[in-house]
Protein backbone atom coordinates (compact mmCIF):
# COMPACT_ATOMS: atom_id res chain seq x y z
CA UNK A 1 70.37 19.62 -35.97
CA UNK A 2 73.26 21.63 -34.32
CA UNK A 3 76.06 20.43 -32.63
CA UNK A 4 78.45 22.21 -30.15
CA UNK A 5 81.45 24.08 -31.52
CA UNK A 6 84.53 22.78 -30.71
CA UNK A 7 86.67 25.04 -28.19
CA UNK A 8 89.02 27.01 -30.40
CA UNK A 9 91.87 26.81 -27.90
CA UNK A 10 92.10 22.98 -28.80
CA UNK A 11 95.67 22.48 -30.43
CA UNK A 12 97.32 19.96 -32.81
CA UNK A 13 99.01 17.63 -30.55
CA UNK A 14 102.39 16.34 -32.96
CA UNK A 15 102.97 12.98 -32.08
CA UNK A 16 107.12 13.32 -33.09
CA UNK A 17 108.19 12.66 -35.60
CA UNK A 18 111.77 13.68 -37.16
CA UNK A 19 114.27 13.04 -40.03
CA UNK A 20 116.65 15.47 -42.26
CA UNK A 21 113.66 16.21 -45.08
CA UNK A 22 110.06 16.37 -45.56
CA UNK A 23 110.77 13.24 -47.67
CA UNK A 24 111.10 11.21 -44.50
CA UNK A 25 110.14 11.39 -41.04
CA UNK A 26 110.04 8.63 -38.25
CA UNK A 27 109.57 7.80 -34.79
CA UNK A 28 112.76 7.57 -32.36
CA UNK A 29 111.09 4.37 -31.64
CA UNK A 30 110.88 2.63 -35.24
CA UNK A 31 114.14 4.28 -36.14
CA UNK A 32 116.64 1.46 -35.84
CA UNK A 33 113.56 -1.16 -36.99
CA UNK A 34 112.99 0.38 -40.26
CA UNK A 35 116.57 0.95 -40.69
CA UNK A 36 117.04 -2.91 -40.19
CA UNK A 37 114.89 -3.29 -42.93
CA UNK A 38 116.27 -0.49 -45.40
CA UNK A 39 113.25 1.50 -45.02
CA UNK A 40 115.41 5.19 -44.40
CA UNK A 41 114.47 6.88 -47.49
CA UNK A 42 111.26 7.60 -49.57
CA UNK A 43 112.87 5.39 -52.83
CA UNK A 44 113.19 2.60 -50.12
CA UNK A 45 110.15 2.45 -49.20
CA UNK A 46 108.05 2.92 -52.35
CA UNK A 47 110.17 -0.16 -53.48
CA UNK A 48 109.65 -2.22 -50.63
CA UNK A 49 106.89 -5.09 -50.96
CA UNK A 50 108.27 -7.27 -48.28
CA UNK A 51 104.36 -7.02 -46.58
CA UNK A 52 101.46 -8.26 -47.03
CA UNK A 53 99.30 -6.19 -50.11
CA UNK A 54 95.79 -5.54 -48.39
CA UNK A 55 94.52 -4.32 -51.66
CA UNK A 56 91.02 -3.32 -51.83
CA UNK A 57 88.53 -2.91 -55.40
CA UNK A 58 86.98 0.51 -54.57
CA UNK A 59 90.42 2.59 -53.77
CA UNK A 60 92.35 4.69 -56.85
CA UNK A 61 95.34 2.87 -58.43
CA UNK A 62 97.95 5.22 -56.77
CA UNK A 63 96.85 3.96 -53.38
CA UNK A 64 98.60 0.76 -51.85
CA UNK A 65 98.51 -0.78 -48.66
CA UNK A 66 100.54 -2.89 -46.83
CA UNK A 67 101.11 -4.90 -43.45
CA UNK A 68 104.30 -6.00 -41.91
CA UNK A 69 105.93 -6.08 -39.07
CA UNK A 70 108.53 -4.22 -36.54
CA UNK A 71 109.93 -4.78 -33.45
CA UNK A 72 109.88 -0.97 -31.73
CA UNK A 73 113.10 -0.38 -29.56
CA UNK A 74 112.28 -1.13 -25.87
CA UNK A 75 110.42 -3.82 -26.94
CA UNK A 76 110.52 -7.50 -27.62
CA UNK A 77 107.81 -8.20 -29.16
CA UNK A 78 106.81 -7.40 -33.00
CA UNK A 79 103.58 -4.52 -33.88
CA UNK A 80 101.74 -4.48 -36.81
CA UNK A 81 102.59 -1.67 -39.08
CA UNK A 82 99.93 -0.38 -41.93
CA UNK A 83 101.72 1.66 -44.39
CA UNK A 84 99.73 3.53 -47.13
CA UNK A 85 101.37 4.93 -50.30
CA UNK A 86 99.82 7.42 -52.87
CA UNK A 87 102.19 7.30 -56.38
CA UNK A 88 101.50 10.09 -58.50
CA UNK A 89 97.91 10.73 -57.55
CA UNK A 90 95.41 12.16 -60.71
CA UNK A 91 95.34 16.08 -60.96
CA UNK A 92 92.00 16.05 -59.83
CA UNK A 93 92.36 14.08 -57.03
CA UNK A 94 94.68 16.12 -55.48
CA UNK A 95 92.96 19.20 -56.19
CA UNK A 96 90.25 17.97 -55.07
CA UNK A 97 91.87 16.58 -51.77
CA UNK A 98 92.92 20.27 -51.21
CA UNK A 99 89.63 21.52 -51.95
CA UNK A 100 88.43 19.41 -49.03
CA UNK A 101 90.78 20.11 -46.80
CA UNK A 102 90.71 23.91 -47.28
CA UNK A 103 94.41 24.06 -48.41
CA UNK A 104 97.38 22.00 -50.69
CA UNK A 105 99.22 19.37 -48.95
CA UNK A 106 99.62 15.61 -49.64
CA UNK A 107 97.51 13.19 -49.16
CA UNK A 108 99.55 11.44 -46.06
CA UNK A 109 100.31 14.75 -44.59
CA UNK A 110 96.55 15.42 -44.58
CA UNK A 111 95.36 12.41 -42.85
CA UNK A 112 98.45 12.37 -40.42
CA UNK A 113 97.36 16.53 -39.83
CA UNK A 114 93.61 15.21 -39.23
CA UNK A 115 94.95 11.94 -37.13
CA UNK A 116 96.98 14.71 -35.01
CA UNK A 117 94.10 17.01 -34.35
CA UNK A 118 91.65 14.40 -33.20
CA UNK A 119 94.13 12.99 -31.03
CA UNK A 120 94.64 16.15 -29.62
CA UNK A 121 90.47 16.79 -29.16
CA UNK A 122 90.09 13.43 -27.28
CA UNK A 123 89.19 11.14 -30.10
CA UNK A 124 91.36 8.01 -29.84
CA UNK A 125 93.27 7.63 -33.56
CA UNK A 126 95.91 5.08 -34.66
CA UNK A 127 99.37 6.52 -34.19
CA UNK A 128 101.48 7.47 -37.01
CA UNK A 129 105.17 6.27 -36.98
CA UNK A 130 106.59 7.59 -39.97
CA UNK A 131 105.72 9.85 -43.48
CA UNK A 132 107.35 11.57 -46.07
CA UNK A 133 106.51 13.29 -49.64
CA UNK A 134 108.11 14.29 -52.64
CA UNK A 135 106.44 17.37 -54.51
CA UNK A 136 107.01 18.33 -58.19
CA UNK A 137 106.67 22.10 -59.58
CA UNK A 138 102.68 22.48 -58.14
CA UNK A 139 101.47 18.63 -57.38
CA UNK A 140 102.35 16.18 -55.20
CA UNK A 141 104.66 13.26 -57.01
CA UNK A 142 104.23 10.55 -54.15
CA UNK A 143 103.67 10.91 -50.14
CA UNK A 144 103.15 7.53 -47.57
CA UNK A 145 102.07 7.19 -44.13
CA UNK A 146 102.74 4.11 -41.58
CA UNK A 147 100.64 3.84 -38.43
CA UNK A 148 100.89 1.54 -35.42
CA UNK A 149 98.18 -1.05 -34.93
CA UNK A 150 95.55 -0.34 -32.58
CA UNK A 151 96.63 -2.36 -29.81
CA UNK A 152 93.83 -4.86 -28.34
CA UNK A 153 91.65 -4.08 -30.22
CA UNK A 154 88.81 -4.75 -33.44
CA UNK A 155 86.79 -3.04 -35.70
CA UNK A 156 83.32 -3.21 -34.36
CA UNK A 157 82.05 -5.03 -37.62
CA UNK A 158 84.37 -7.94 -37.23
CA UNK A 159 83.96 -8.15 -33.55
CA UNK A 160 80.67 -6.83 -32.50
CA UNK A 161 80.22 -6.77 -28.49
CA UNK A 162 78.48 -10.02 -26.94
CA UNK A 163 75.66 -8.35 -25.92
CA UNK A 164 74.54 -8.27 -29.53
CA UNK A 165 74.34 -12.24 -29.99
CA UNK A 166 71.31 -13.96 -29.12
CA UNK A 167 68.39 -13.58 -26.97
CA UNK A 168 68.50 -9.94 -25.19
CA UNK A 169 68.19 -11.15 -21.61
CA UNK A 170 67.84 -9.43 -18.71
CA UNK A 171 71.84 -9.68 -18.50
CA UNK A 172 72.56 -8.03 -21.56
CA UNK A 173 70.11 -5.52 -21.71
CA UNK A 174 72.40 -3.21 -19.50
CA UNK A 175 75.16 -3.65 -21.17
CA UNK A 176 74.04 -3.09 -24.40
CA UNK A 177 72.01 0.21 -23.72
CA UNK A 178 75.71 1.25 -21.62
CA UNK A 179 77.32 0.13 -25.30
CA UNK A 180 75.19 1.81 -27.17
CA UNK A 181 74.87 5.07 -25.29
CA UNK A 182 79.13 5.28 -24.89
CA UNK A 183 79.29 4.72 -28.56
CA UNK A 184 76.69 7.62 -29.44
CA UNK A 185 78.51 9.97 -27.19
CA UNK A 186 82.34 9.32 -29.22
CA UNK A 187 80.63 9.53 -32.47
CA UNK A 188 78.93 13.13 -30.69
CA UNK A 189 82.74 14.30 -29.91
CA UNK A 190 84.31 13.55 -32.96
CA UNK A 191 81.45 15.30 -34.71
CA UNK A 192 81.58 18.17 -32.43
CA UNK A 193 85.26 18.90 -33.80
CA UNK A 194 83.63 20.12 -37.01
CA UNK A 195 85.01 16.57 -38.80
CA UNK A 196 83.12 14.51 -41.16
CA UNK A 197 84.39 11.09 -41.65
CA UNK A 198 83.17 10.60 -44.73
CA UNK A 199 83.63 6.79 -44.31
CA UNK A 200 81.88 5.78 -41.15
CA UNK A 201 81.42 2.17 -41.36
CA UNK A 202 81.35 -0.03 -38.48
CA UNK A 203 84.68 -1.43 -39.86
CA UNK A 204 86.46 1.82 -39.22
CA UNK A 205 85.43 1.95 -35.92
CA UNK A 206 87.91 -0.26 -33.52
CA UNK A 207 87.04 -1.26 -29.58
CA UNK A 208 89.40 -2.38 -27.13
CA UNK A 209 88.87 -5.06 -24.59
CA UNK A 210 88.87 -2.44 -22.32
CA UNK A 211 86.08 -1.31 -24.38
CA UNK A 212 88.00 2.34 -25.87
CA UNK A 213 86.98 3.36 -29.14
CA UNK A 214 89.30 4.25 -31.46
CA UNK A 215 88.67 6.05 -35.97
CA UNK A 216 90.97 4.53 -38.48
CA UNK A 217 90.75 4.89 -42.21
CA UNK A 218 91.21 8.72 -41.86
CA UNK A 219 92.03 9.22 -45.64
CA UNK A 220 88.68 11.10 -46.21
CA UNK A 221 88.15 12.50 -43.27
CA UNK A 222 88.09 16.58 -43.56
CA UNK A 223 86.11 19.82 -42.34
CA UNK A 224 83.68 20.58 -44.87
CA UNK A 225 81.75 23.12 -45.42
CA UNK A 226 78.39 21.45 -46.06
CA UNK A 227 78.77 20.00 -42.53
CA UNK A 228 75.05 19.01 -42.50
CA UNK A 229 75.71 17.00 -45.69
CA UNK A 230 78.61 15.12 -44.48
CA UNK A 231 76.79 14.66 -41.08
CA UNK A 232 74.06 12.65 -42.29
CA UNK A 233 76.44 10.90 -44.47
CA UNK A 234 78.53 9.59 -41.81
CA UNK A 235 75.00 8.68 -39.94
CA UNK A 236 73.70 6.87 -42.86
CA UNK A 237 76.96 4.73 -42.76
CA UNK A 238 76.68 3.71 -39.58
CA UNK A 239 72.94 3.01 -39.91
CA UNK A 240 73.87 1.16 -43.38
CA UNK A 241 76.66 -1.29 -41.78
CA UNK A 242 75.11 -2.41 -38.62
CA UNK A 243 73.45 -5.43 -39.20
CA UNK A 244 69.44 -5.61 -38.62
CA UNK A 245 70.30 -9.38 -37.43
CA UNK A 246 71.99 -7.87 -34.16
CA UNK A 247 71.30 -4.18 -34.27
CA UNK A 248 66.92 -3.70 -33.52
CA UNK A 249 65.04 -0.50 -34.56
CA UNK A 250 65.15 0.10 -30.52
CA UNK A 251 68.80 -0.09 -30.66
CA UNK A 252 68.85 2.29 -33.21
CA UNK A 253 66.85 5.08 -31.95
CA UNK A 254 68.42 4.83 -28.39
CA UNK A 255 72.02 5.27 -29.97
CA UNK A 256 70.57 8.08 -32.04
CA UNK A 257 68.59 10.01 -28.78
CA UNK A 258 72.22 9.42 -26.97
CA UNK A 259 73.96 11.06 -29.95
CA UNK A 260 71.73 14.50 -29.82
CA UNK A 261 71.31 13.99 -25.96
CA UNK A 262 67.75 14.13 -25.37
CA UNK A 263 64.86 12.12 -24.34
CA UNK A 264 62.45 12.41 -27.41
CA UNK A 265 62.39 13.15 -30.83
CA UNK A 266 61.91 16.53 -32.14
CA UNK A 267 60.73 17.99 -35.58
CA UNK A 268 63.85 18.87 -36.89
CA UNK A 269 65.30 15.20 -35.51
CA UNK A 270 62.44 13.32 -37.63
CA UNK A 271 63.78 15.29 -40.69
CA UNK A 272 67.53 14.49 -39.90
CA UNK A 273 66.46 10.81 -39.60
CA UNK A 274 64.58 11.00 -42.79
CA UNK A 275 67.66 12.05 -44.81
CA UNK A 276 69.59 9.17 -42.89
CA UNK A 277 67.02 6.63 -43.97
CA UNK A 278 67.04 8.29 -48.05
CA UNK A 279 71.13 8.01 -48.04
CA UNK A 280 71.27 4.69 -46.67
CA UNK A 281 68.93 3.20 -49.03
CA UNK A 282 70.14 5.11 -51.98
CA UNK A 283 73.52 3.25 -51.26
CA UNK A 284 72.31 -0.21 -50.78
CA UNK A 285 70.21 -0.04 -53.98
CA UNK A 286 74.12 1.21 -55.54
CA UNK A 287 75.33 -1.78 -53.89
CA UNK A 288 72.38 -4.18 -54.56
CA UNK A 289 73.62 -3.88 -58.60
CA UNK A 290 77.32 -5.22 -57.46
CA UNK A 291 75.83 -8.20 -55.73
CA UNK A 292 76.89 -7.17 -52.26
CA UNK A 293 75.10 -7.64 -49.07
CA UNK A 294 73.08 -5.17 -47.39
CA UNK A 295 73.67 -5.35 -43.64
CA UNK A 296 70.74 -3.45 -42.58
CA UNK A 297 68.41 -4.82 -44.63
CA UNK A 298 69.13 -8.43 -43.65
CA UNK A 299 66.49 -10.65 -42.15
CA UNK A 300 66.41 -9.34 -38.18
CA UNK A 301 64.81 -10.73 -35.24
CA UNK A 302 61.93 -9.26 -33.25
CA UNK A 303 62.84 -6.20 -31.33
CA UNK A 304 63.06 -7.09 -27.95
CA UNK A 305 63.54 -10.89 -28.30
């Protein structure tokens, strides 16, 4: 299955960002915040653990995250701030990392250079406030990356719309086809910039009450060569984390006719689906050995009903 090409006159858009060294760069807007709280040099913030530690099992040792807070100048209320440090990440990590990405850099430059060009394309992406890196002789020794919270917003596997609860009435039938359809057609434009998410859960997907979509968790995320591979991958994902409780086989095959834009399935569609339906159950029978749930494989309801 072929997607468009993304127009190559489509530029980075740099959300500013300055400071006196690679090491660190901030937002005119966090400036004074961070400053309040010592956070104006790399060494500061690799030894800062005033936030909370979202740790998680399945990330590398060098990776931590945390969640604190800053008040932004103009403003009197605090935002939620994510920041993500790498310390000293493996050899073969990075190289690999580079491989990916189709040149060397860190790993916070990278996602910040991928959260930049999707911005830029259309596709909604947290905002970064402030990065930095320190490099030794030919590897990276430590980068970090803080992004703003996505404002009014949740991931779509905490909070999934109302029109997925209970009976599918006459009501919610129009709304959810609208849902599903607008969904399809964000996951089609980030696609069509030649990205592969690599990690396309529902839980990296956020929706605002206005009902904007918005990709966090941008850390994988890369061009790749093998963009069939990576395309099914990030289907599979999505197929994998919606549940079957609130997500029918209907619901399903409209979001995926919405996503190629067309009316019926064809040949090469029935394939594509094939490989979606192979990769998603090779990874819940992974999962099914660590004792974890398998979202789309949990008891569902009737279609229709």
């Amino acid at each position: 299955m072929e997607l468009a090409t993304p127009s190559k006159s489509s530029q980075p858009l740099e959300r500013e960002l300055s400071g006196v060294s690679p090491e660190f760069l901030v937002s005119g807007r966090f400036r004074d915040a961070l400053a309040s709280l010592g956070l104006t040099s790399l060494d500061a913030i690799f030894a800062f653990e005033a936030g909370r530690d979202l740790a998680k099992l399945n990330i590398g040792r060098f990776r931590k995250r945390l969640l604190f807070e800053l008040v932004p100048t103009g403003h009197d209320r605090p935002v939620k701030i994510y920041l993500k440090r790498y310390d000293r990440p493996p050899m073969l990590a990075q190289i690999s990392n580079w491989l990916s990405h189709h040149g060397r850099s860190s790993f916070a430059r990278l996602e910040r250079q991928t959260a930049d060009r999707l911005a830029a394309a259309g596709i909604n992406t947290p905002r970064v406030i402030a990065c930095g890196e320190r490099w030794g002789t030919v590897f990276e020794h430590a980068s970090f990356l803080m992004t703003e919270e996505v404002k009014d917003s949740r991931s779509l596997e905490s909070r999934p719309p109302t029109c997925f609860g209970g009976p599918l009435t006459s009501q919610k039938r129009p709304a959810r086809a609208d849902f599903i359809n607008r969904l399809a057609s964000f996951i089609r434009r980030f696609h069509e910039t030649g990205y592969r998410h690599r990690d396309l859960y529902l839980s990296h997907i956020f929706c605002s009450d206005s009902g904007a979509f918005c990709l966090i968790d941008l850390a994988r995320a890369s061009r790749p060569i093998r963009q069939r591979r990576f395309q099914v991958k990030d289907i599979a994902q999505l197929h994998y984390s919606a549940p079957a409780r609130l997500v029918t086989r209907a619901d399903r095959l409209r979001f995926y006719l919405a996503y190629v834009g067309r009316r019926r399935l064809l040949p090469p569609d029935k394939a594509f689906i094939r490989g979606v339906i192979r990769k998603a159950l090779r990874m819940a029978c992974h999962n099914r050995k660590r004792g974890h749930l398998i979202p789309f494989l949990q008891p569902s309801r009737v279609d229709g009903q």
